[in-house]
C-alpha atoms as a PDB file:
ATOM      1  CA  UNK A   1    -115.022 -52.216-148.492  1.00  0.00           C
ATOM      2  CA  UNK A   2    -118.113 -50.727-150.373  1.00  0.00           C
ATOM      3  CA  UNK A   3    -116.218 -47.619-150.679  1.00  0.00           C
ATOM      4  CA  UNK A   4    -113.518 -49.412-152.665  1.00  0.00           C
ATOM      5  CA  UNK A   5    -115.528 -51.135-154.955  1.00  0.00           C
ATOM      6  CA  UNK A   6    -117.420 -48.177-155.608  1.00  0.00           C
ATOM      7  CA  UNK A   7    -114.298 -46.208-156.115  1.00  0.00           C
ATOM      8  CA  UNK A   8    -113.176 -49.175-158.898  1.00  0.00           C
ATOM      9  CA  UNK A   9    -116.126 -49.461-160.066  1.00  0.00           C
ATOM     10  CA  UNK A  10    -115.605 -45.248-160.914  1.00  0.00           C
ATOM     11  CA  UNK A  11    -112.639 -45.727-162.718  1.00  0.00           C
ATOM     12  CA  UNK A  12    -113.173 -48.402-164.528  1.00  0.00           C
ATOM     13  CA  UNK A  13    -116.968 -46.392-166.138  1.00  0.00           C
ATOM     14  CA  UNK A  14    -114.583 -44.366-168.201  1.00  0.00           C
ATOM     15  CA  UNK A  15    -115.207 -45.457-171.666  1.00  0.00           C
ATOM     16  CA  UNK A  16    -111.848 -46.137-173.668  1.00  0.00           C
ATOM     17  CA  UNK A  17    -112.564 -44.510-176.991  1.00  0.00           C
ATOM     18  CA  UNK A  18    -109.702 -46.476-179.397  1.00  0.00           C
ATOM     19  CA  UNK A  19    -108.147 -44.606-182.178  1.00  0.00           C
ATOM     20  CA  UNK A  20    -109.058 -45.284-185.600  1.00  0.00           C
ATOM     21  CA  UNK A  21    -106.755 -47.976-186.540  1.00  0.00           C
ATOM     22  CA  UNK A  22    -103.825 -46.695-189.047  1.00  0.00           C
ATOM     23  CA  UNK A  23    -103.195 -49.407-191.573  1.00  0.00           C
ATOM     24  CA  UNK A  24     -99.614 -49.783-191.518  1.00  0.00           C
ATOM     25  CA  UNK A  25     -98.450 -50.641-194.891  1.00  0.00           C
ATOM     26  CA  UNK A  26    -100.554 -47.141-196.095  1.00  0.00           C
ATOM     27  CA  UNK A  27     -97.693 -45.498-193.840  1.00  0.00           C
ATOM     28  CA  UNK A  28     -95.041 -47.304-195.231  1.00  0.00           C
ATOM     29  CA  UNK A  29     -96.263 -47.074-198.804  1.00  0.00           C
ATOM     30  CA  UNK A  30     -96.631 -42.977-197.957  1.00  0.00           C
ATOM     31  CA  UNK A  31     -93.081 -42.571-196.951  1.00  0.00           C
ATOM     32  CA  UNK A  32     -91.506 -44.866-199.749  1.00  0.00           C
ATOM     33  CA  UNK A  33     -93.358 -43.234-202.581  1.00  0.00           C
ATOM     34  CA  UNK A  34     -92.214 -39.881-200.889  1.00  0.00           C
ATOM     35  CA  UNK A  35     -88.254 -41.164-200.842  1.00  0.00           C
ATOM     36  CA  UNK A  36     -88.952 -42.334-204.386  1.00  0.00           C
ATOM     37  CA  UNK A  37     -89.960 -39.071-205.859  1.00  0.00           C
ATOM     38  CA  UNK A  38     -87.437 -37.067-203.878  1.00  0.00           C
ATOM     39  CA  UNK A  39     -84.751 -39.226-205.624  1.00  0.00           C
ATOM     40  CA  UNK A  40     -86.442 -38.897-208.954  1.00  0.00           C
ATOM     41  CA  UNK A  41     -86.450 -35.515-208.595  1.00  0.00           C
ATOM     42  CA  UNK A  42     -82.977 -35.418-207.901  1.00  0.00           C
ATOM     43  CA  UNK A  43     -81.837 -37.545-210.618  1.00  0.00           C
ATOM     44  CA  UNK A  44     -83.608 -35.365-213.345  1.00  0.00           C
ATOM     45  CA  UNK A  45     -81.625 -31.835-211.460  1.00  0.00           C
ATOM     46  CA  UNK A  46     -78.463 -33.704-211.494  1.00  0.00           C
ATOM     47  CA  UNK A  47     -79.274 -35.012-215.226  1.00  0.00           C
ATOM     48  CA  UNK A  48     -79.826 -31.301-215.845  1.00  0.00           C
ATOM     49  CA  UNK A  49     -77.013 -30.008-214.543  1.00  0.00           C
ATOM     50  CA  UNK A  50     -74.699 -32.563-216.102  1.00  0.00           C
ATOM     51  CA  UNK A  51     -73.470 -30.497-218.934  1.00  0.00           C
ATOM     52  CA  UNK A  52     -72.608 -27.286-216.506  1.00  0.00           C
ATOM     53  CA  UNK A  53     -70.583 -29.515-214.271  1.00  0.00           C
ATOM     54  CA  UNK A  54     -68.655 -30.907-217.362  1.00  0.00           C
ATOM     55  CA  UNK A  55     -68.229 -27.214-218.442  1.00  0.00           C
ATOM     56  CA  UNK A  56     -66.947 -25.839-214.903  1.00  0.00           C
ATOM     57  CA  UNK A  57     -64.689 -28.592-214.025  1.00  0.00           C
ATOM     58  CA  UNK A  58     -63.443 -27.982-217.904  1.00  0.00           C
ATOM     59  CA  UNK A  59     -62.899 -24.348-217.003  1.00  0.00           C
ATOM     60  CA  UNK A  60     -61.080 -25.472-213.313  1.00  0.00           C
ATOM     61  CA  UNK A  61     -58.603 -27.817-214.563  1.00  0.00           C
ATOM     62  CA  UNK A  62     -57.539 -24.940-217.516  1.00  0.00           C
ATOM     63  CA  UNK A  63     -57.358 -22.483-214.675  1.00  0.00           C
ATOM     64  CA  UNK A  64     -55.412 -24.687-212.743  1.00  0.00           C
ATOM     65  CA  UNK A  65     -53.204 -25.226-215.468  1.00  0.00           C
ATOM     66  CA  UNK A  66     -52.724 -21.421-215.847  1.00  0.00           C
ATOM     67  CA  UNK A  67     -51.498 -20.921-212.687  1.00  0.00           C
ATOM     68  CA  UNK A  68     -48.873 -23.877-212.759  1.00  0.00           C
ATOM     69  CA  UNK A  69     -47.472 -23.026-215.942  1.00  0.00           C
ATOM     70  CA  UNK A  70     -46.718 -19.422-213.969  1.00  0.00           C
ATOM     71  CA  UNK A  71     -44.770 -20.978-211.327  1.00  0.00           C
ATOM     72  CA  UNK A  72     -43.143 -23.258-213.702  1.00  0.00           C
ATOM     73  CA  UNK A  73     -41.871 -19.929-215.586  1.00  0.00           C
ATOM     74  CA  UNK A  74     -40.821 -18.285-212.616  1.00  0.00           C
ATOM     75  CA  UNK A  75     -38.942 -21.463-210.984  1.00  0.00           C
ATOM     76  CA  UNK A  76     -37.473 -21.526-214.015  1.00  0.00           C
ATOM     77  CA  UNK A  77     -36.559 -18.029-214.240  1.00  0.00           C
ATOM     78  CA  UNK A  78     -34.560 -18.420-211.129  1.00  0.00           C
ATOM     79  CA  UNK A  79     -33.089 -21.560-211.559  1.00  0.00           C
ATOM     80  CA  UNK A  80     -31.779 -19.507-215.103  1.00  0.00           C
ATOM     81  CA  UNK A  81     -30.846 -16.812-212.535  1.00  0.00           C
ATOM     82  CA  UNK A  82     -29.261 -19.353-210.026  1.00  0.00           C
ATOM     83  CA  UNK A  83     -26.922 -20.913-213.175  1.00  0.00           C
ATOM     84  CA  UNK A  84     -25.840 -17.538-214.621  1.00  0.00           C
ATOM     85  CA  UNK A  85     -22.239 -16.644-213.806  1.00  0.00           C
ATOM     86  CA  UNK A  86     -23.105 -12.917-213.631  1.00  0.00           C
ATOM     87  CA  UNK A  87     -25.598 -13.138-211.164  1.00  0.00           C
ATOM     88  CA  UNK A  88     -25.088 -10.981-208.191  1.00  0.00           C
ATOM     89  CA  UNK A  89     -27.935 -11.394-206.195  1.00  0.00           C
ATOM     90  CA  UNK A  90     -28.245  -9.676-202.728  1.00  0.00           C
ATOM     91  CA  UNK A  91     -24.161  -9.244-201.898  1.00  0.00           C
ATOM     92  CA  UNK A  92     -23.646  -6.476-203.731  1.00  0.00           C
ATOM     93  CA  UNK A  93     -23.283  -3.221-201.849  1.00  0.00           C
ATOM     94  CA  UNK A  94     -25.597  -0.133-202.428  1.00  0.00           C
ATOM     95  CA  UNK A  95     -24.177   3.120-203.876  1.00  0.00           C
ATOM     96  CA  UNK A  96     -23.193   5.470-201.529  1.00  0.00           C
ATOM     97  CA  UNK A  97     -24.381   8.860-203.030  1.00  0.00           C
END
């Protein structure tokens, strides 16, 4: 029996050393002011950038119009082809030379 209570008494000499006590609301405040300048910070790129955007999508929606005005002249250079009276197309039968 005087084993065991020696044996508690043992474990429990150990002094329990507690951590320094970490004031939650610093943490919080630390990782909202972070957040806060990381969207600040994106706000002023993006307000940057603004006028590039303006110019590329500018430059994408000429391009695009480019390339349909292409199509629309050659749909309607077959439809012209598909009308014509004269057209031939693929029947006719190669020269025999």
């Amino acid at each position: 029996m005087e084993t065991k209570v020696i044996h508690m008494l043992f474990l429990c000499s150990f002094a329990v050393v507690p951590r320094p006590s970490i004031n939650a609301t610093t943490v919080i405040n630390k990782s909202v002011k972070t957040r806060l300048q990381s969207i600040v910070r994106r706000i002023e790129r993006l307000e940057e950038l603004v006028p590039q955007i303006k110019l590329r999508h500018h430059e994408k929606v000429n391009q695009e119009i480019k390339l349909l005005n292409q199509k629309l002249v050659f749909l309607n250079k077959r439809m012209q082809m598909a009308d014509s009276h004269c057209w031939r197309g693929m029947f006719v039968r190669p020269p025999l030379w």
